[in-house]
C-alpha atoms as a PDB file:
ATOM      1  CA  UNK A   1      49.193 -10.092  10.455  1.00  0.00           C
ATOM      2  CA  UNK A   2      51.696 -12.675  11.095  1.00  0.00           C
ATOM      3  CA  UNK A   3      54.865 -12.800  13.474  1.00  0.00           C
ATOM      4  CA  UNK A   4      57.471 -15.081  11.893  1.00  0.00           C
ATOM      5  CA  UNK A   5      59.156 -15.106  14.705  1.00  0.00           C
ATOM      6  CA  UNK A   6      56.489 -16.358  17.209  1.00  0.00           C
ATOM      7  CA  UNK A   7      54.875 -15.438  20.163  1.00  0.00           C
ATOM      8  CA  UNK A   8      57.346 -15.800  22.601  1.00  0.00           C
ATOM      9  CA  UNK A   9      59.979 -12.976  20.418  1.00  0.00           C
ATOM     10  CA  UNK A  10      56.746 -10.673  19.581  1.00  0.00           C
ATOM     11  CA  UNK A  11      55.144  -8.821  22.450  1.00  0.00           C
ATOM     12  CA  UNK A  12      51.945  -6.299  21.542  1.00  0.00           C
ATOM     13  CA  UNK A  13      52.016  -4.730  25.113  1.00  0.00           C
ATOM     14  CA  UNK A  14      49.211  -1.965  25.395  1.00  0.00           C
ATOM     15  CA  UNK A  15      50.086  -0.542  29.139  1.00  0.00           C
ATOM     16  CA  UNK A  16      46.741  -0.800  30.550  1.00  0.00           C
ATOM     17  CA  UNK A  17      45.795   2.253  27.777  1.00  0.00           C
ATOM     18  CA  UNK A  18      43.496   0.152  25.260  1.00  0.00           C
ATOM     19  CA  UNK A  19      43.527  -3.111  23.476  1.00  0.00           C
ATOM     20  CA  UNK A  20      45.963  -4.198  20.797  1.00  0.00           C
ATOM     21  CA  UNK A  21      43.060  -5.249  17.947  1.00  0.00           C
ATOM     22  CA  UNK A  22      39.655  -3.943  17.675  1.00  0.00           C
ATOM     23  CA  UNK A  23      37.163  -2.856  15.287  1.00  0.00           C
ATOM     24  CA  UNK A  24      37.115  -6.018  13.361  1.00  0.00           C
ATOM     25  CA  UNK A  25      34.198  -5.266  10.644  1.00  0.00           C
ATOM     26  CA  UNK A  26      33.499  -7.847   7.742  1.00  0.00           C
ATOM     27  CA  UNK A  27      36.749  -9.570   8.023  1.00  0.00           C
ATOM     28  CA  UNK A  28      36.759 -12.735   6.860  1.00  0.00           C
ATOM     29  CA  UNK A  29      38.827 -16.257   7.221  1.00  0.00           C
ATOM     30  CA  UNK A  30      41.745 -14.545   4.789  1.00  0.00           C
ATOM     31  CA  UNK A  31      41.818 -12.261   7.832  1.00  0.00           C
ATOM     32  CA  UNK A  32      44.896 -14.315  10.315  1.00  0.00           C
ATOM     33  CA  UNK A  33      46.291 -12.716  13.474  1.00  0.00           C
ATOM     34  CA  UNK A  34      48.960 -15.543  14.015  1.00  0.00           C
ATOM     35  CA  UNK A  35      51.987 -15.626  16.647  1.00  0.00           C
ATOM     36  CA  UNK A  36      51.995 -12.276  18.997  1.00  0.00           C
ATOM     37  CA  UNK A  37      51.531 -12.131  22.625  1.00  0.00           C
ATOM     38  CA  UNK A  38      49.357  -9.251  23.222  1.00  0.00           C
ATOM     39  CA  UNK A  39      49.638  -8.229  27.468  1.00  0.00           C
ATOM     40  CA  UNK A  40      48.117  -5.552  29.599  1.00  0.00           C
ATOM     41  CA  UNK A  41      45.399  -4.617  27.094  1.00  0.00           C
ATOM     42  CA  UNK A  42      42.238  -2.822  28.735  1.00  0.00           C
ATOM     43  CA  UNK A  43      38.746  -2.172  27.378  1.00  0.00           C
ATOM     44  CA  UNK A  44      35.084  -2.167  28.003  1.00  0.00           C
ATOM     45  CA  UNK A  45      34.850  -4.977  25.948  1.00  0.00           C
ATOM     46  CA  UNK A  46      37.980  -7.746  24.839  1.00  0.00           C
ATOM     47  CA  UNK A  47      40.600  -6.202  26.875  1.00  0.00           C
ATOM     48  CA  UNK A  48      43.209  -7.774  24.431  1.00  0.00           C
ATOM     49  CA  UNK A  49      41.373  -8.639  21.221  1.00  0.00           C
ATOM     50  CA  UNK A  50      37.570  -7.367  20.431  1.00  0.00           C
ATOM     51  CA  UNK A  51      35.636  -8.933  17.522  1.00  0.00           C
ATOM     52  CA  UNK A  52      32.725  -8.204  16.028  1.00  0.00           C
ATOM     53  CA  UNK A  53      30.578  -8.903  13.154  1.00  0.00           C
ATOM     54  CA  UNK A  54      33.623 -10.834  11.406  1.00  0.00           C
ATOM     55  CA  UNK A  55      35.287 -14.690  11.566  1.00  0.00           C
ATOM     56  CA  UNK A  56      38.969 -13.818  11.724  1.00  0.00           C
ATOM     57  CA  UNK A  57      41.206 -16.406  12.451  1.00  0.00           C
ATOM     58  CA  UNK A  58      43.158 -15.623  15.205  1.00  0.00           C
ATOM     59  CA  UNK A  59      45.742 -18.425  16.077  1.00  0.00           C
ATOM     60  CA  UNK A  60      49.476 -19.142  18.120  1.00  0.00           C
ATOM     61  CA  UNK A  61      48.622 -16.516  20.140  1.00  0.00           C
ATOM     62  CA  UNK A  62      49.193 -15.551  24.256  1.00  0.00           C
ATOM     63  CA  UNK A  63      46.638 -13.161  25.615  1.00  0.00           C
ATOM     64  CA  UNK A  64      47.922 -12.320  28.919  1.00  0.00           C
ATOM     65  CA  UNK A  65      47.549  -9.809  31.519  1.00  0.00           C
ATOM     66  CA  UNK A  66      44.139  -7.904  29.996  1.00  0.00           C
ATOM     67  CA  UNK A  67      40.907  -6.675  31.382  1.00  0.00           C
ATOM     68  CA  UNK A  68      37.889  -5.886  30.771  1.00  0.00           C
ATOM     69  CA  UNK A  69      33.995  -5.663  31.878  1.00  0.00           C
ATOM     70  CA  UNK A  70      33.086  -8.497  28.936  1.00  0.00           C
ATOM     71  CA  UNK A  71      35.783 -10.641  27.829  1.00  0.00           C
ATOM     72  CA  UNK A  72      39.483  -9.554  29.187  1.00  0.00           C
ATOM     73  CA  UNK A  73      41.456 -11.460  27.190  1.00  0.00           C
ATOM     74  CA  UNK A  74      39.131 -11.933  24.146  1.00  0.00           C
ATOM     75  CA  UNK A  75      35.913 -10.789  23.191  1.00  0.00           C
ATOM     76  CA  UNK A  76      33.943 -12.115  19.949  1.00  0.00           C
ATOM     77  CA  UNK A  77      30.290  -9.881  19.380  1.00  0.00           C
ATOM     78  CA  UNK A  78      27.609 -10.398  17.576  1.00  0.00           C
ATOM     79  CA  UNK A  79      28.361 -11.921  14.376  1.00  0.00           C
ATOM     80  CA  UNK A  80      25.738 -13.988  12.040  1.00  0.00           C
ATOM     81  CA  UNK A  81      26.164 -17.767  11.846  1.00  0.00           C
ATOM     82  CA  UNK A  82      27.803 -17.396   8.423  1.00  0.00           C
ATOM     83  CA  UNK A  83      30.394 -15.462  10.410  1.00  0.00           C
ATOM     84  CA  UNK A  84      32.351 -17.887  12.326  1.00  0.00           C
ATOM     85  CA  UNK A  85      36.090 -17.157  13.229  1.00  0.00           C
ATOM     86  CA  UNK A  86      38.540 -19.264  14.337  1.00  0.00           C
ATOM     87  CA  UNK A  87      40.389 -18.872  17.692  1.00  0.00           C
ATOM     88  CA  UNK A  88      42.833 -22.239  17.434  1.00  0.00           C
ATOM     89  CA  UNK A  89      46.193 -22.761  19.145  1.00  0.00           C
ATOM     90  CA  UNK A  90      46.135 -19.839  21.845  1.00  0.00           C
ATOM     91  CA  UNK A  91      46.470 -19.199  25.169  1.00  0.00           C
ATOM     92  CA  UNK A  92      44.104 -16.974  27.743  1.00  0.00           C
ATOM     93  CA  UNK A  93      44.896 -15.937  30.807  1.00  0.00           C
END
């Protein structure tokens, strides 16, 4: 999942409903989330971006604006030490 057109031109905004990726399950490195901004994302866990049991690579990215109990911008679960994604190049806050 990659915006050509970068983060600043490509806006996931979730209104405070959910978050904008979840359910990661297996994924692996071939697995990129590269140049969004994802804002206003809400959930019990990773507000913006919840990961589990996977190593995405998540990169060029703005997580802004997103809450949670564990994690509001991003949260990464349990995931074995073969499984180890990538979060390079972003921004939190």
């Amino acid at each position: 999942l990659t915006s050509e057109a970068g983060a600043a031109a490509t806006i996931i905004d979730c209104e405070g409903l959910s978050r904008a990726l979840a359910g990661f399950s297996g994924e692996d490195s071939t697995c990129v989330v590269s140049g969004f901004t994802i804002e206003n994302g809400d959930g019990g866990s990773g507000g913006g971006i919840y990961v589990t049991q996977s190593a995405p690579i998540i990169e060029d990215c703005v997580i802004r604006s997103c809450s949670a109990s564990n994690g509001g911008g991003i949260w990464y679960g349990y995931s074995p030490a073969s499984m180890q994604g990538i979060i390079r190049h972003c921004v939190v806050y």
